[in-house]
Protein backbone atom coordinates (compact mmCIF):
# COMPACT_ATOMS: atom_id res chain seq x y z
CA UNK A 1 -2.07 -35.23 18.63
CA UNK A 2 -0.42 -32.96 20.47
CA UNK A 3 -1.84 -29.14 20.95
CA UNK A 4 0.66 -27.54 18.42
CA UNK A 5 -0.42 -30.24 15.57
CA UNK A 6 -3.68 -29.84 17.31
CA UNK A 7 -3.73 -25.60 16.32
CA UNK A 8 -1.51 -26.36 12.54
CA UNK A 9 -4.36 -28.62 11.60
CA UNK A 10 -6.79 -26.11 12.08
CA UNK A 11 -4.81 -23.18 10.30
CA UNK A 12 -4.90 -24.89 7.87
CA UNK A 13 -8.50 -25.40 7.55
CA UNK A 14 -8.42 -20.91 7.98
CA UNK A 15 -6.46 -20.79 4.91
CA UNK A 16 -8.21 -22.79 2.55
CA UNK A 17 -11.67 -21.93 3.83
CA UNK A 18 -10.87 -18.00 3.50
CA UNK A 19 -9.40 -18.46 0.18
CA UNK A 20 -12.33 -19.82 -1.08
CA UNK A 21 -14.38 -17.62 0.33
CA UNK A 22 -12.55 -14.50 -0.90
CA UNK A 23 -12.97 -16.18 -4.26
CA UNK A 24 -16.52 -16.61 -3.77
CA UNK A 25 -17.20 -12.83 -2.28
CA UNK A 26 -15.69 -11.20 -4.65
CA UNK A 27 -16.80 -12.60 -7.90
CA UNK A 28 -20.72 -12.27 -6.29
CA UNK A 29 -20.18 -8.99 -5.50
CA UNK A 30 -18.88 -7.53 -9.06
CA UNK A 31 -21.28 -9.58 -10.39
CA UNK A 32 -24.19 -8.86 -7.96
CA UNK A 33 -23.42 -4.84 -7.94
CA UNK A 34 -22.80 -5.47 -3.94
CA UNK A 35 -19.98 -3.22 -3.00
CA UNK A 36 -21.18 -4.91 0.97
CA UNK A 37 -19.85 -7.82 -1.21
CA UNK A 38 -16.73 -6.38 -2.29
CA UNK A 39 -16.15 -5.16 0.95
CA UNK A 40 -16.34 -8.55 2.71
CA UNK A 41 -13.94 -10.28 -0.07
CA UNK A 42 -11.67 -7.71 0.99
CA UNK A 43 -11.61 -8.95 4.33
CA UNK A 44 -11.09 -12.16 3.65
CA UNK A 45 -8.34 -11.53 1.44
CA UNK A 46 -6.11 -10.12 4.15
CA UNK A 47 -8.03 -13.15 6.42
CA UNK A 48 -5.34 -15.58 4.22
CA UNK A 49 -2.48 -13.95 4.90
CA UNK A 50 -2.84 -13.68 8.73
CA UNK A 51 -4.13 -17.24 8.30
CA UNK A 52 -0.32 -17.86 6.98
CA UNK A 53 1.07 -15.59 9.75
CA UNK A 54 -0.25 -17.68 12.19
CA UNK A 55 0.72 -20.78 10.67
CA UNK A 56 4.32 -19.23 10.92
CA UNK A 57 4.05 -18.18 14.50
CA UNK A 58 3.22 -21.68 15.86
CA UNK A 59 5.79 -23.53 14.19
CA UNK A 60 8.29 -20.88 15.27
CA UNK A 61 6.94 -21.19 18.44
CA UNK A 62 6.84 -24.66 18.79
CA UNK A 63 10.85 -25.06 18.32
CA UNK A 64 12.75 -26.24 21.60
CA UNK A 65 14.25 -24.65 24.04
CA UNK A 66 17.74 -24.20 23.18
CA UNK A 67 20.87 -21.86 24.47
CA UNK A 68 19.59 -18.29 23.34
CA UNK A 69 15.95 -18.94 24.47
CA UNK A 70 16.20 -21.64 27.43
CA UNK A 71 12.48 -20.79 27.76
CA UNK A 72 11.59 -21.85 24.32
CA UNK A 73 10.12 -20.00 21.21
CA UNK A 74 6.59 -19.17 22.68
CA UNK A 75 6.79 -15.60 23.09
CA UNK A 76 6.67 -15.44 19.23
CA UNK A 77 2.86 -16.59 19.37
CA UNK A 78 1.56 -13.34 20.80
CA UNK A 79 4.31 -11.28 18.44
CA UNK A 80 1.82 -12.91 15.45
CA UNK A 81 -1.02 -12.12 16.77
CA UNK A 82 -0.20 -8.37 17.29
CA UNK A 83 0.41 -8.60 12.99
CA UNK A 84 -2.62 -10.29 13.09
CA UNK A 85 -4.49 -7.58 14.78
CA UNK A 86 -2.73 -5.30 11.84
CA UNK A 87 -4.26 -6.97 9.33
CA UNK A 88 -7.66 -7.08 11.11
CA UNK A 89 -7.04 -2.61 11.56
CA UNK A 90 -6.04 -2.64 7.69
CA UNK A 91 -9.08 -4.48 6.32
CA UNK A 92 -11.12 -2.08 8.47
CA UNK A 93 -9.93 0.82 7.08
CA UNK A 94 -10.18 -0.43 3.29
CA UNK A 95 -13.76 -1.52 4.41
CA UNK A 96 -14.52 2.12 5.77
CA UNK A 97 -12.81 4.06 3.24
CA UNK A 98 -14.57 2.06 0.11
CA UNK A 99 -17.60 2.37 2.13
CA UNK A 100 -17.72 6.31 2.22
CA UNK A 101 -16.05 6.70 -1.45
CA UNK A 102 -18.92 4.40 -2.80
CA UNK A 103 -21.89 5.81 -0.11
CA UNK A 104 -21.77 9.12 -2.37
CA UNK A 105 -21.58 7.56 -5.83
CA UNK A 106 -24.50 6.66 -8.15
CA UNK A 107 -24.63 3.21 -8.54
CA UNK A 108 -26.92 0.47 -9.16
CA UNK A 109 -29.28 -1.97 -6.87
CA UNK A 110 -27.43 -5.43 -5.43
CA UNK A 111 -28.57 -8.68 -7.12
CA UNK A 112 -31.49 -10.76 -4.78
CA UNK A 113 -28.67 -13.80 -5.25
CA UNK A 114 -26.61 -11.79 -3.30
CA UNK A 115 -28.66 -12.65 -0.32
CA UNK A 116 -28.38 -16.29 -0.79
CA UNK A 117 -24.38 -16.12 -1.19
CA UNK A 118 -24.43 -14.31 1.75
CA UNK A 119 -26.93 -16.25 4.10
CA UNK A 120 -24.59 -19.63 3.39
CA UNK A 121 -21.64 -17.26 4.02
CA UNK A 122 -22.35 -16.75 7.02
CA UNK A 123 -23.61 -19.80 8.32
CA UNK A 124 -20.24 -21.32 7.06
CA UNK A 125 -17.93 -18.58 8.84
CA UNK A 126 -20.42 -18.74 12.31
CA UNK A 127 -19.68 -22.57 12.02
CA UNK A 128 -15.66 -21.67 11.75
CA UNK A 129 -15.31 -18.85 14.35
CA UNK A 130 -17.11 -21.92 16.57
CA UNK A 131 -14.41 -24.41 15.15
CA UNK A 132 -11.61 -22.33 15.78
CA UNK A 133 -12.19 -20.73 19.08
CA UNK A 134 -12.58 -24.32 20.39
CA UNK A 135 -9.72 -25.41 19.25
CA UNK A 136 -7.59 -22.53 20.84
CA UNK A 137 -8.95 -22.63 24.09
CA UNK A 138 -8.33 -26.55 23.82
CA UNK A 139 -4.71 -25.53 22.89
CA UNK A 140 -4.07 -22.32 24.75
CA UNK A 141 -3.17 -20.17 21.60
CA UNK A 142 -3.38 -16.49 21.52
CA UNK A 143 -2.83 -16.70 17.72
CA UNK A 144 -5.85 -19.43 17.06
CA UNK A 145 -8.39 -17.09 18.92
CA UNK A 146 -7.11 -14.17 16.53
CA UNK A 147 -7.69 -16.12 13.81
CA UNK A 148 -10.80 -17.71 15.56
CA UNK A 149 -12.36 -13.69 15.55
CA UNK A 150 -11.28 -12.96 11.98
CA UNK A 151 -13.58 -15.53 11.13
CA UNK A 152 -16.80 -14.21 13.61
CA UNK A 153 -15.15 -10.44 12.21
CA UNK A 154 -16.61 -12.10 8.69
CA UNK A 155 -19.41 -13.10 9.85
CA UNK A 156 -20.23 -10.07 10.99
CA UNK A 157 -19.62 -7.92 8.00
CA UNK A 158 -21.41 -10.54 6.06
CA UNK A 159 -24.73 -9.80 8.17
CA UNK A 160 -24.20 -6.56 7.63
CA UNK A 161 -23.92 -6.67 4.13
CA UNK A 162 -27.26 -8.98 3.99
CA UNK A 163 -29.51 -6.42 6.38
CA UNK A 164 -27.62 -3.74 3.82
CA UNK A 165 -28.73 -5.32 0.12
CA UNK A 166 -32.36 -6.34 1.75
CA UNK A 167 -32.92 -2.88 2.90
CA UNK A 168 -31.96 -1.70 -0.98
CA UNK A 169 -33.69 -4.40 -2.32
CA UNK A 170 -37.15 -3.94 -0.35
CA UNK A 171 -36.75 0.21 -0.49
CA UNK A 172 -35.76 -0.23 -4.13
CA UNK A 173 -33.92 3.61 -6.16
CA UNK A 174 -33.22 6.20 -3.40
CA UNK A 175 -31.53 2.98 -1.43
CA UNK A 176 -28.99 1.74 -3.27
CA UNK A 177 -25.98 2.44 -0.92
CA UNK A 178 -27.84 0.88 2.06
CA UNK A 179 -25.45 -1.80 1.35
CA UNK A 180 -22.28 0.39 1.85
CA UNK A 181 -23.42 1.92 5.39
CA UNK A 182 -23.68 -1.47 6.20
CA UNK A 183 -19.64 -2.25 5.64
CA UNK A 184 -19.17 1.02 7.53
CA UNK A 185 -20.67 -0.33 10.37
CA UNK A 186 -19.27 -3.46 9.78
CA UNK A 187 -15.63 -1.89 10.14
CA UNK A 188 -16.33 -0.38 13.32
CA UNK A 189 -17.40 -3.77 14.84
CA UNK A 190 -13.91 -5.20 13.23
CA UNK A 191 -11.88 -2.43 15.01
CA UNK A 192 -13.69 -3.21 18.36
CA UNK A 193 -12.90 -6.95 18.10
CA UNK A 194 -9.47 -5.99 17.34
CA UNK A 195 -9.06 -4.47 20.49
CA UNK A 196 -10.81 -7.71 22.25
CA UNK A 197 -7.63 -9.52 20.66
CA UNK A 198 -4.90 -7.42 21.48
CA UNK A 199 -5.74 -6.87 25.07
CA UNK A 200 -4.69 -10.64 26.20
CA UNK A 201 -2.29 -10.69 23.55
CA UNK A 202 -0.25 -7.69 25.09
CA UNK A 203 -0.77 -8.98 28.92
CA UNK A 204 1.05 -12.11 28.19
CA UNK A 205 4.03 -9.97 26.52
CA UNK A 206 3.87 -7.65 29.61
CA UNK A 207 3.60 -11.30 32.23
CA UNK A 208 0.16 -10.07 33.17
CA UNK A 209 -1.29 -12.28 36.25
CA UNK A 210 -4.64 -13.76 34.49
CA UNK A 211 -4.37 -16.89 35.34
CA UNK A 212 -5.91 -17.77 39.06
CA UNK A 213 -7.76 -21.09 38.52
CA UNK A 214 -4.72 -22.16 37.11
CA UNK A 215 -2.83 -21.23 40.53
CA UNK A 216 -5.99 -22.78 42.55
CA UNK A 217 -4.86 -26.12 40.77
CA UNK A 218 -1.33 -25.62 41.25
CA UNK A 219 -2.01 -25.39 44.85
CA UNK A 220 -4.54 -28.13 44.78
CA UNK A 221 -2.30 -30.84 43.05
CA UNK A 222 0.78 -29.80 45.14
CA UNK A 223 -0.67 -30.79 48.67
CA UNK A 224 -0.99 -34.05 47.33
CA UNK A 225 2.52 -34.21 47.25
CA UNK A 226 3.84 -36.32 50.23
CA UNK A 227 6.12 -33.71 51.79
CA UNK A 228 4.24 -30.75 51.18
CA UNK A 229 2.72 -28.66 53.90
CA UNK A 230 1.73 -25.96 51.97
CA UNK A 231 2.31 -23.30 49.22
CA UNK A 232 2.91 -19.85 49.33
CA UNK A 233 3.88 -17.35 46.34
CA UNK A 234 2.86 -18.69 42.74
CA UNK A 235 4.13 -16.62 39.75
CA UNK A 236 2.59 -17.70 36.15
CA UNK A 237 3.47 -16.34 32.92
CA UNK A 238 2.19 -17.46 29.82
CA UNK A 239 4.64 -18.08 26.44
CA UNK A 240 3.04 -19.47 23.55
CA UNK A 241 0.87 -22.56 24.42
CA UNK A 242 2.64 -23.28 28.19
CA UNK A 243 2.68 -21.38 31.25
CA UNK A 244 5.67 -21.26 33.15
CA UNK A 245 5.39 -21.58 36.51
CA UNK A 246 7.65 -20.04 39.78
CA UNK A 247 6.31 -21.89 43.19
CA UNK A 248 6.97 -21.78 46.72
CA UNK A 249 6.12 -24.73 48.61
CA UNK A 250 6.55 -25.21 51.99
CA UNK A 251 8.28 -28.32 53.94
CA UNK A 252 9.09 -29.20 57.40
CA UNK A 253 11.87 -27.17 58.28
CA UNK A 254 13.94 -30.02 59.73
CA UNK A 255 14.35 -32.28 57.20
CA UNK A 256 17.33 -32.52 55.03
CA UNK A 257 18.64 -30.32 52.14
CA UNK A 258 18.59 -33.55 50.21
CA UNK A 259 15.29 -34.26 51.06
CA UNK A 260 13.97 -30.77 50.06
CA UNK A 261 15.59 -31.09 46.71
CA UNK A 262 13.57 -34.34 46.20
CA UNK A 263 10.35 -33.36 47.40
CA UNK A 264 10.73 -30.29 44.81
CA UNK A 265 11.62 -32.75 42.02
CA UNK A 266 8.73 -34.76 43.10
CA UNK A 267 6.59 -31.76 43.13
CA UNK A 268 7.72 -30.55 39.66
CA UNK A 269 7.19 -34.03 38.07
CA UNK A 270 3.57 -34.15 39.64
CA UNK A 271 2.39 -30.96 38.31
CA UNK A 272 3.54 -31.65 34.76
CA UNK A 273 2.11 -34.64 34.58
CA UNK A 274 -1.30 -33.37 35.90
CA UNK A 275 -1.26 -30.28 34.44
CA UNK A 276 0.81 -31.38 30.82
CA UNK A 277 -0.37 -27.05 29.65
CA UNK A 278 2.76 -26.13 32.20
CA UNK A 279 5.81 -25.88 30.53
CA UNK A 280 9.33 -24.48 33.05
CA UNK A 281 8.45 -25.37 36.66
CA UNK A 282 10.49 -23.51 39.75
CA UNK A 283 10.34 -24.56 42.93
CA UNK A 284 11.75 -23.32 45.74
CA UNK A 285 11.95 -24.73 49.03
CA UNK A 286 10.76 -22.68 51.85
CA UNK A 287 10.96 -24.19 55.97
CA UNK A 288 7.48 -24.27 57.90
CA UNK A 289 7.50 -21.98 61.18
């Protein structure tokens, strides 16, 4: 399975688990009096849809290469997860804004089943943020670890929510919107993680240089290339699940321009077979002194 199939598989799994759970959050919390509850449904409401975005941005970004984009489609994966980082902001601010509306408005004490929803809630969306976050450092996906911290983003809020309805539970009147400080908080921690996810996102738009075990292996694997004496500038940028590569290897300066060309073929066909995450390799020929 190759890392594309690898990261639709595992959308998929996103999408149906958050719908479910949405389902499941929501009717518990208008039934339990948990506006915590309510809160967290709300999250994983908009939790589908970036599911769906993300879906969209690896297929788009798994199409070819082709005359308009002879790098490929790749650069769409970190577009997606800059929406996705949208959604995360949005369901923060519904969180915080119910939160305060609801914090000053009489209401009454959550349900004790509340607390058992919740404690299998999270357990399940622990065990997916683990899943998921795997998976995209398996596949290299800026979009899967987005959707990997919407579901630990979930989790979160739903501990939140639990320390929330046990406080108003044990306290009892005086402490019934214990639960709704708790989604404030929550939303804060959601805004922070947001920022977690952006930050890699927007270095791989910019070509940020992250990547220097990757250029230790380049180097490694390319002096065991007969013909190589050594390697000097490396250039990696990252597009979607590859990371294009621009190398400088050095040869013996008196060899043929023929014989250059094939020790850079040779060097290109080694290092994508070694290292099957690169995607464009470069190489340019430079003489030894």
């Amino acid at each position: 399975m190759t890392h594309t199939e690898t990261a639709i598989k595992v959308t998929y799994f996103s999408i149906i688990s958050n719908t479910l759970l949405a389902l499941i959050k929501g009717i518990a919390g208008f039934f339990g009096n948990s506006y915590a509850l309510i809160a967290d449904a709300i999250e994983s409401t908009t939790d589908i849809f970036s599911s769906f975005l993300v879906l969209f941005g690896l297929k788009y970004a798994s199409r070819p290469a082709d005359e308009n984009h002879p790098y490929g489609h790749g650069r769409a994966e970190p577009l997606i997860t800059f929406l996705v980082v949208g959604f995360l902001i949005t369901s923060a601010t519904i969180i915080a804004y119910e939160s305060i509306s609801n914090i000053g408005t009489p209401h009454e004490l959550p349900k004790p089943f509340t607390l058992i929803i919740l404690g299998a809630i999270i357990f399940w969306k622990e065990f997916s943020f683990r899943k998921v976050l795997k998976k995209s450092k398996e596949t290299n996906s800026s979009s899967l670890k987005a959707d990997a911290w919407h579901h630990r983003s979930d989790a979160i809020t739903s501990v939140a929510a639990f320390i929330g309805i046990s406080i108003a539970l044990i306290l009892g009147k005086g402490y019934e919107s214990a639960d709704d400080w708790a989604a404030l908080f929550a939303s804060f921690f959601i805004l922070y993680n947001s920022y977690l996810i952006f930050r890699p996102a927007l270095g791989e738009i910019m070509d940020e240089h992250l990547y220097d075990d990757l250029v230790a292996e380049i180097r490694v694997e390319s002096l065991k290339v007969k013909g190589v004496i050594d390697t000097e500038k490396c250039f990696i940028r990252k597009a979607g699940m590859k990371y294009h590569v621009d190398l400088h290897a050095v040869v013996d300066a008196t060899i043929s321009v023929k014989e250059g060309h094939d020790i850079a073929h040779l060097l290109k066909d080694t290092l994508r077979h070694e290292l099957p995450q690169l995607g464009h390799v470069l190489i340019h020929i430079e003489p030894s002194h």
